[in-house]
N, C-alpha and C. Protein backbone atom coordinates (compact mmCIF):
# COMPACT_ATOMS: atom_id res chain seq x y z
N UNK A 1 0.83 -1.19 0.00
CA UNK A 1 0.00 0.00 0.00
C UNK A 1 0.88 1.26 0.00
N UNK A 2 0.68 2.06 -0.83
CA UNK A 2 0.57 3.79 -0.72
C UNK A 2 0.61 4.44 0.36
N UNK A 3 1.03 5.32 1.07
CA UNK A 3 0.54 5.63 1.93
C UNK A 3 0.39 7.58 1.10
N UNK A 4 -0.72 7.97 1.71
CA UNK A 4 -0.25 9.40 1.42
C UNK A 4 -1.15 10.27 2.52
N UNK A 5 -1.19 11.59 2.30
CA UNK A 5 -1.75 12.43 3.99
C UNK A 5 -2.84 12.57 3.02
N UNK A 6 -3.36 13.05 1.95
CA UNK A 6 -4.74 13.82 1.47
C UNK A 6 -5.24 13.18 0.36
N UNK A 7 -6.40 12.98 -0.01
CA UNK A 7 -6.94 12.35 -0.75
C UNK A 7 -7.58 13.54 -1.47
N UNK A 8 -7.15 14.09 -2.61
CA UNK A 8 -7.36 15.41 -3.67
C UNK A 8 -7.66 15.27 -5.03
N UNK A 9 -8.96 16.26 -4.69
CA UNK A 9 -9.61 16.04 -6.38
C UNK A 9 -9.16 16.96 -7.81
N UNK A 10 -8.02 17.02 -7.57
CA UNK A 10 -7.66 18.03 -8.77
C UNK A 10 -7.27 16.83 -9.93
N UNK A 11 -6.51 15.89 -9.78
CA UNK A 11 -7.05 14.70 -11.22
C UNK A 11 -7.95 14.63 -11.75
N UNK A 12 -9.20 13.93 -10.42
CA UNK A 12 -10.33 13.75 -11.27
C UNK A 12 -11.43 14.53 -11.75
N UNK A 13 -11.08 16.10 -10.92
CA UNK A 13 -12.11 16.85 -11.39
C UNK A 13 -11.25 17.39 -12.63
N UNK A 14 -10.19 17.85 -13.02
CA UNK A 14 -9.15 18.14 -14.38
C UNK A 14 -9.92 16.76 -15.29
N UNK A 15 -10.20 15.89 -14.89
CA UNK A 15 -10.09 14.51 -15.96
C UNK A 15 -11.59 14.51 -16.33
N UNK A 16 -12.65 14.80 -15.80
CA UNK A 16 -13.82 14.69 -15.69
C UNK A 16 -14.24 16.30 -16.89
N UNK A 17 -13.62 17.22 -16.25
CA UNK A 17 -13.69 18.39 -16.96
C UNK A 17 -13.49 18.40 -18.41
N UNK A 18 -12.21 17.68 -18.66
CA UNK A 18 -12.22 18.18 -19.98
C UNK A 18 -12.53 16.88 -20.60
N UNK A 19 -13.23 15.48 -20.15
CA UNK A 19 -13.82 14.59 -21.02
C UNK A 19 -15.11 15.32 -22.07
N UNK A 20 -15.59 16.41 -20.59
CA UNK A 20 -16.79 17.16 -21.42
C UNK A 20 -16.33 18.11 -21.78
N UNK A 21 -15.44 18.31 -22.14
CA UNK A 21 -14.60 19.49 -22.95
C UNK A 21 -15.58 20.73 -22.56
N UNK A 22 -15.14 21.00 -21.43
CA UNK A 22 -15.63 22.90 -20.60
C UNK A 22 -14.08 22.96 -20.37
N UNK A 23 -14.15 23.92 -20.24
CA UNK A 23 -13.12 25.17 -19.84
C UNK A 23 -12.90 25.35 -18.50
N UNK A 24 -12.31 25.72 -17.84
CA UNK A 24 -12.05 26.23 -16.33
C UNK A 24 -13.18 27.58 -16.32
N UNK A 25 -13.64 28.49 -17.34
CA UNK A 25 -14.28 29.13 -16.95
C UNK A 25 -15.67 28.71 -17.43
N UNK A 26 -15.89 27.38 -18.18
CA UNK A 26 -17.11 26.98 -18.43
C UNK A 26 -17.95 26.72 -16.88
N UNK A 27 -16.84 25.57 -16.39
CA UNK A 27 -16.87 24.75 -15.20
C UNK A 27 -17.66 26.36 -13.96
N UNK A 28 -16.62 27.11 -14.22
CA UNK A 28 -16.78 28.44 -12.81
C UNK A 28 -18.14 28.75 -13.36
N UNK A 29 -18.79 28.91 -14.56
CA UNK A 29 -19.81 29.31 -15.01
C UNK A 29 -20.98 29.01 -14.53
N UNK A 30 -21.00 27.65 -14.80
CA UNK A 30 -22.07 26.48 -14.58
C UNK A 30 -22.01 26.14 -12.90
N UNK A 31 -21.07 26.44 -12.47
CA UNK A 31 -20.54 25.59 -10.54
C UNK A 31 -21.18 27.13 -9.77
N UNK A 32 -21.05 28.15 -10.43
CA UNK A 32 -20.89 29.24 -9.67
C UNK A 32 -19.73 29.36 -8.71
N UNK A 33 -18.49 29.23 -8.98
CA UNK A 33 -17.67 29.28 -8.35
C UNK A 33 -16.78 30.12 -9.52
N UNK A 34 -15.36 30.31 -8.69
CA UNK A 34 -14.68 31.21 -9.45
C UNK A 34 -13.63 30.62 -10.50
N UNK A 35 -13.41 30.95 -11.59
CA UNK A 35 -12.67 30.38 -11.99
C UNK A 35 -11.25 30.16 -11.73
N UNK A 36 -10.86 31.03 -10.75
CA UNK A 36 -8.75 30.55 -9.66
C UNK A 36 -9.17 29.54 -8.80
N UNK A 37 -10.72 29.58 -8.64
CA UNK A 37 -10.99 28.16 -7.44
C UNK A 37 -10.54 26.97 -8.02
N UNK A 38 -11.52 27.00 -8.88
CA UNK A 38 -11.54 25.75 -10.00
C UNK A 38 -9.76 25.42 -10.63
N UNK A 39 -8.86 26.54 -10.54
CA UNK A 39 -7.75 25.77 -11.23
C UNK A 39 -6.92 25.70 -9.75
N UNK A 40 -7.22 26.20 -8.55
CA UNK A 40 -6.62 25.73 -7.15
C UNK A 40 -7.16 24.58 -6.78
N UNK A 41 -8.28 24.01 -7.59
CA UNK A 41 -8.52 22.84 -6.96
C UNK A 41 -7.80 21.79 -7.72
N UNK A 42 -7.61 22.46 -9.20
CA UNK A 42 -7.30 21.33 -9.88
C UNK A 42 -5.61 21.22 -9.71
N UNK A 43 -5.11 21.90 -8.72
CA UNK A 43 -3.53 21.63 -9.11
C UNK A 43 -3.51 21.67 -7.63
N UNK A 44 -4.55 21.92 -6.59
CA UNK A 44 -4.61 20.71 -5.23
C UNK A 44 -3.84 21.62 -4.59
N UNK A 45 -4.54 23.27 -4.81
CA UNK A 45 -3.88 24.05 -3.71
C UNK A 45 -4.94 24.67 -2.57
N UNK A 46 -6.07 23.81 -3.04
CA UNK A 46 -7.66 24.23 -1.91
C UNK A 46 -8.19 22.67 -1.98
N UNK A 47 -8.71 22.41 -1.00
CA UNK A 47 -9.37 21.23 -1.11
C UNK A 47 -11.03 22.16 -0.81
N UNK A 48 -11.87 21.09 -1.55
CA UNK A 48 -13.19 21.23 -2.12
C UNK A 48 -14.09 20.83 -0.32
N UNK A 49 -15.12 22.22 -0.07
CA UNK A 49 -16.32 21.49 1.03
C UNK A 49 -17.22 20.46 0.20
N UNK A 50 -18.07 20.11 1.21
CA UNK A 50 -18.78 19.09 0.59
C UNK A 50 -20.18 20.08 -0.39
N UNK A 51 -20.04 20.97 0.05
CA UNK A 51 -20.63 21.97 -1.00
C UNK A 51 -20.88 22.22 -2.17
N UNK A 52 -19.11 22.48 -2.39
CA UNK A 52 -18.32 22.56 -3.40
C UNK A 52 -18.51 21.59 -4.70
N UNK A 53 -18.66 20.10 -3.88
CA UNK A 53 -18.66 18.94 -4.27
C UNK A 53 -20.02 19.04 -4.86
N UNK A 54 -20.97 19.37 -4.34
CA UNK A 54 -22.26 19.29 -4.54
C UNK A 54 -22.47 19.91 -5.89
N UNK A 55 -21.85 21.41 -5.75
CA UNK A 55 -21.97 22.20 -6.91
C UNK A 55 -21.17 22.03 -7.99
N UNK A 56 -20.37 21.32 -7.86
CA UNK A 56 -19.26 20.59 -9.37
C UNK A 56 -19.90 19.47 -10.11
N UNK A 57 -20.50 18.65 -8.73
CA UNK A 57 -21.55 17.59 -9.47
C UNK A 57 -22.30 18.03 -10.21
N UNK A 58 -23.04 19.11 -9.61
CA UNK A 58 -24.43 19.31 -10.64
C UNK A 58 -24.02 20.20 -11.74
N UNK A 59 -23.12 20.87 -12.06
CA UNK A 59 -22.39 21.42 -13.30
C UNK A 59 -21.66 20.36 -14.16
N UNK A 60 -21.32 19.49 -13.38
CA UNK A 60 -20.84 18.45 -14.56
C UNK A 60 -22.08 17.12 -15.01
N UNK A 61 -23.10 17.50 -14.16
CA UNK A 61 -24.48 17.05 -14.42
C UNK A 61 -23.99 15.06 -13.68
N UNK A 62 -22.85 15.51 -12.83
CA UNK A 62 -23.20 13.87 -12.09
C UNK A 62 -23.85 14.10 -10.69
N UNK A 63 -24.50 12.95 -10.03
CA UNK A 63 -24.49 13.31 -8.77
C UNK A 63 -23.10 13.09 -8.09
N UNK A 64 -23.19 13.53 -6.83
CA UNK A 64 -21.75 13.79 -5.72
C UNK A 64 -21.41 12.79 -5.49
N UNK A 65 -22.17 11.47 -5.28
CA UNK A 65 -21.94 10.39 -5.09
C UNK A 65 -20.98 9.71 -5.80
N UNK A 66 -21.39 10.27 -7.72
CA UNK A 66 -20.39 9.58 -8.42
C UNK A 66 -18.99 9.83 -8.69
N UNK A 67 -19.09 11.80 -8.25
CA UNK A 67 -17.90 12.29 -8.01
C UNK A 67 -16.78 11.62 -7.44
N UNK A 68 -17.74 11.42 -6.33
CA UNK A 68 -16.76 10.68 -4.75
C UNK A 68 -16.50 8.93 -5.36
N UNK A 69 -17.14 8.83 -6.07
CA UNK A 69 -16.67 7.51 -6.51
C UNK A 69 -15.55 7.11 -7.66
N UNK A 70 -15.70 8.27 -8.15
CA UNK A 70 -14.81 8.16 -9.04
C UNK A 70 -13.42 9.21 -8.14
N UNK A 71 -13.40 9.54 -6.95
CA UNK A 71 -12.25 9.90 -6.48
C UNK A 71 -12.04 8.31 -5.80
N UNK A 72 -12.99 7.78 -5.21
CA UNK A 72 -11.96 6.08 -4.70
C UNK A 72 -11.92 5.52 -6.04
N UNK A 73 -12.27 5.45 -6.78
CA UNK A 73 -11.26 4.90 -8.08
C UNK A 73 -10.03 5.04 -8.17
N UNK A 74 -9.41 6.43 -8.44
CA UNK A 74 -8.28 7.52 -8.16
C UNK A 74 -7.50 6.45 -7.73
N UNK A 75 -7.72 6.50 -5.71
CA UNK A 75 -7.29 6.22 -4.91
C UNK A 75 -7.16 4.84 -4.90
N UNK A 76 -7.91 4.28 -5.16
CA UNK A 76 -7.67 2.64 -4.75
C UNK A 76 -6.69 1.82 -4.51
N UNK A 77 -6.18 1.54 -3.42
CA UNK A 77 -4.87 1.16 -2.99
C UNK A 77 -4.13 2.10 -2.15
N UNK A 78 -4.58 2.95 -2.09
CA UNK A 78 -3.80 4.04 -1.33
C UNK A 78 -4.09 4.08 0.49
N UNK A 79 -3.25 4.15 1.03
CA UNK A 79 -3.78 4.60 2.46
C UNK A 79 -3.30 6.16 2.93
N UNK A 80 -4.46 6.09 3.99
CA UNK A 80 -4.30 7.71 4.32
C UNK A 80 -3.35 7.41 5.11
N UNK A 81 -2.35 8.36 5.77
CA UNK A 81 -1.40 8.33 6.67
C UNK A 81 -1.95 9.09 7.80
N UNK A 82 -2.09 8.53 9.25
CA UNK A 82 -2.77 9.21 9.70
C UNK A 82 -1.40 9.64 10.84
N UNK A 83 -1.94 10.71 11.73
CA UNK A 83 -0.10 11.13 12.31
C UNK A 83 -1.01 11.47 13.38
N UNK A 84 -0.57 10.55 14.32
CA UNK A 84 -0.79 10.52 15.81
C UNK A 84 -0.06 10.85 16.57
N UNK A 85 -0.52 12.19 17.72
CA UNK A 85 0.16 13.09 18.84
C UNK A 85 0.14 12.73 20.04
């Protein structure tokens, strides 16, 4: 196993994005979000609320569910590292 600290959607929302060929400012268009969000998420310098999530789903017309499923796809095999004080 992998180990890594964060489990980040800037792959699969970058990979998901341009299957439907939008733009970073299509995506901010349709999400109502901004378009520096959308490329901080995609190069995994903000991580997404579950909000966020909500509103990317329904601009990329999936539900959140499948979002999140297609981020444990991503991941599969990976463990979180967890750091105990």
């Amino acid at each position: 196993m992998i180990e890594i600290e964060n489990i980040t959607i800037g792959v699969v929302l970058k990979k998901i994005r341009k299957s439907m060929k939008f733009s970073q400012e299509e995506l901010a268009f349709k999400s109502g979000l901004d378009r520096t969000y959308i490329s901080m998420l995609e190069r995994n310098v903000k991580q997404p609320s579950i909000t966020t999530i909500f509103l990317l789903a329904d601009a990329l017309n999936l539900r959140p569910s499948e979002l999140v499923r297609q981020l444990e796809d991503e991941f599969d095999g990976y463990t979180i590292k967890r750091n105990t004080l």
